[in-house]
N, C-alpha and C. Protein backbone atom coordinates (compact mmCIF):
# COMPACT_ATOMS: atom_id res chain seq x y z
N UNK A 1 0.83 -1.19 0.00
CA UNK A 1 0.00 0.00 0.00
C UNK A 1 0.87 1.26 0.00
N UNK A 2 2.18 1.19 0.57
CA UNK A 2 2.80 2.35 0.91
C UNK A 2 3.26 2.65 -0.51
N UNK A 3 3.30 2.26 -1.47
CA UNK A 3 4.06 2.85 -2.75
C UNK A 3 2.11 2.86 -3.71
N UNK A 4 1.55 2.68 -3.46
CA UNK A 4 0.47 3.23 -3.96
C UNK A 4 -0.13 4.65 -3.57
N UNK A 5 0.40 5.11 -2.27
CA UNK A 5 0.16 6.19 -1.20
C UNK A 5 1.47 7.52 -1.55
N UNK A 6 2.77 6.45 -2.05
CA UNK A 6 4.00 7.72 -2.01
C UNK A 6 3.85 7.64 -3.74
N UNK A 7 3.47 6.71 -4.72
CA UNK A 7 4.07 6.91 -5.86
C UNK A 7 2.71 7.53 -7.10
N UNK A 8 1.58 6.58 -6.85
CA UNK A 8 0.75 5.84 -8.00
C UNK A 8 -0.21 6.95 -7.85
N UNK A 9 -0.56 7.38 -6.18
CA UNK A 9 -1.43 8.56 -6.38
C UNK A 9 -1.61 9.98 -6.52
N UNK A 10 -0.14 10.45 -6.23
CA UNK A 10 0.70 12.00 -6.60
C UNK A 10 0.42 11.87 -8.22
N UNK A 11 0.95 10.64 -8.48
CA UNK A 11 1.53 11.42 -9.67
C UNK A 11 -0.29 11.17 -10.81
N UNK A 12 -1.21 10.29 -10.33
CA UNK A 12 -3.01 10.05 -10.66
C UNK A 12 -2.68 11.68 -10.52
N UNK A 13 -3.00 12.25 -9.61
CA UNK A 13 -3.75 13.74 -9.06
C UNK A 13 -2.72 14.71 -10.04
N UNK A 14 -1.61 14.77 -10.20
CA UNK A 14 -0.68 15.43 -11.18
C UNK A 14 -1.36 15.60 -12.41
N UNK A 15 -1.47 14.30 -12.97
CA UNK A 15 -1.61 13.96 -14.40
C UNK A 15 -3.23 14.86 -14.42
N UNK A 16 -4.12 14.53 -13.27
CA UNK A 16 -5.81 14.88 -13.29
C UNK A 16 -5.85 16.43 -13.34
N UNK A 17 -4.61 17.03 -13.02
CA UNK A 17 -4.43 18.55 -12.51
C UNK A 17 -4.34 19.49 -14.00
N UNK A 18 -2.97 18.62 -14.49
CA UNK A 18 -2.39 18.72 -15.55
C UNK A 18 -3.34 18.66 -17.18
N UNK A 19 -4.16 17.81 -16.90
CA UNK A 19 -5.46 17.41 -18.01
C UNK A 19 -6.36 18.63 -17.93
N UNK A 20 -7.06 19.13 -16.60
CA UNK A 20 -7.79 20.19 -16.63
C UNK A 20 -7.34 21.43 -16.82
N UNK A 21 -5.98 21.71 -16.50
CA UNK A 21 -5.41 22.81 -16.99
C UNK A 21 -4.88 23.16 -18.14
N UNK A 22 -5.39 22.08 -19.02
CA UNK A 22 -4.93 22.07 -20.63
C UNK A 22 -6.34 22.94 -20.98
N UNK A 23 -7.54 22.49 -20.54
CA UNK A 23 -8.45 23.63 -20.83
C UNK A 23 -8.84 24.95 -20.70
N UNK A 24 -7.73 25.26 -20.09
CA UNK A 24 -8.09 26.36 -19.23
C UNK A 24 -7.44 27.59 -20.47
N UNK A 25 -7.79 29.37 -20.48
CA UNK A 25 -7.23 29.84 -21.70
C UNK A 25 -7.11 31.06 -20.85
N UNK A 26 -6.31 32.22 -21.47
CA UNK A 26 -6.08 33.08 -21.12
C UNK A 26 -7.62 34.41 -20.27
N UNK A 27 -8.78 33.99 -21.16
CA UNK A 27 -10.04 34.61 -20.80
C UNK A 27 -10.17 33.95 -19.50
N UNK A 28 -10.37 32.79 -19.34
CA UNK A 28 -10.84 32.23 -17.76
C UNK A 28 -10.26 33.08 -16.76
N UNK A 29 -8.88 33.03 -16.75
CA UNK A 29 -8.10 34.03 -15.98
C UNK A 29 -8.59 35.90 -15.81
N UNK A 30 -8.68 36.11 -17.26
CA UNK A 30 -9.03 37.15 -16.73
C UNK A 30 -10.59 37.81 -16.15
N UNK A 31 -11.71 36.24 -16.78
CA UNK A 31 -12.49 36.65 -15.52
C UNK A 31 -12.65 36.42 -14.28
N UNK A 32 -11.15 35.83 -13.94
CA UNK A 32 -11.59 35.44 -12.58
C UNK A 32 -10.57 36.84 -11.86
N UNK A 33 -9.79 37.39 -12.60
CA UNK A 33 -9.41 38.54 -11.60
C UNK A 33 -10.73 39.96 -12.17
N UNK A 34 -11.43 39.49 -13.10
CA UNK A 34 -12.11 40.74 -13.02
C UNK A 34 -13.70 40.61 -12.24
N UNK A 35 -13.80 39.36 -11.82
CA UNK A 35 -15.12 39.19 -10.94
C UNK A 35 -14.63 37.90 -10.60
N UNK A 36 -13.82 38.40 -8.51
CA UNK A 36 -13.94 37.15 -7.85
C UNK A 36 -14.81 36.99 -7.06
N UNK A 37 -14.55 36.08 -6.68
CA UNK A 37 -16.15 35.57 -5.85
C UNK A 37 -15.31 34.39 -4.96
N UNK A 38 -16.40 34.20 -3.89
CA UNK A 38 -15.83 33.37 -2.24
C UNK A 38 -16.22 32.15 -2.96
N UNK A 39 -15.80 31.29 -2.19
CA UNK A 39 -16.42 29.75 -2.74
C UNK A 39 -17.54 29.75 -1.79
């Protein structure tokens, strides 16, 4: 379990991070500094 915990799931959540931030474009950004909002 311990190399599923240090290796297999950093780098799952990396890759999941990495995938959604391929969508992301220069406009998203700037509406989020021109109307932020609390979660």
């Amino acid at each position: 379990m311990n190399i599923v915990t240090d290796v297999i799931l950093p780098l799952a959540l990396a890759f999941i991070m990495f995938a959604l931030g391929l969508g992301l474009t220069g406009e998203d950004f700037l509406r989020v500094a021109r109307q932020p909002r609390d979660f």
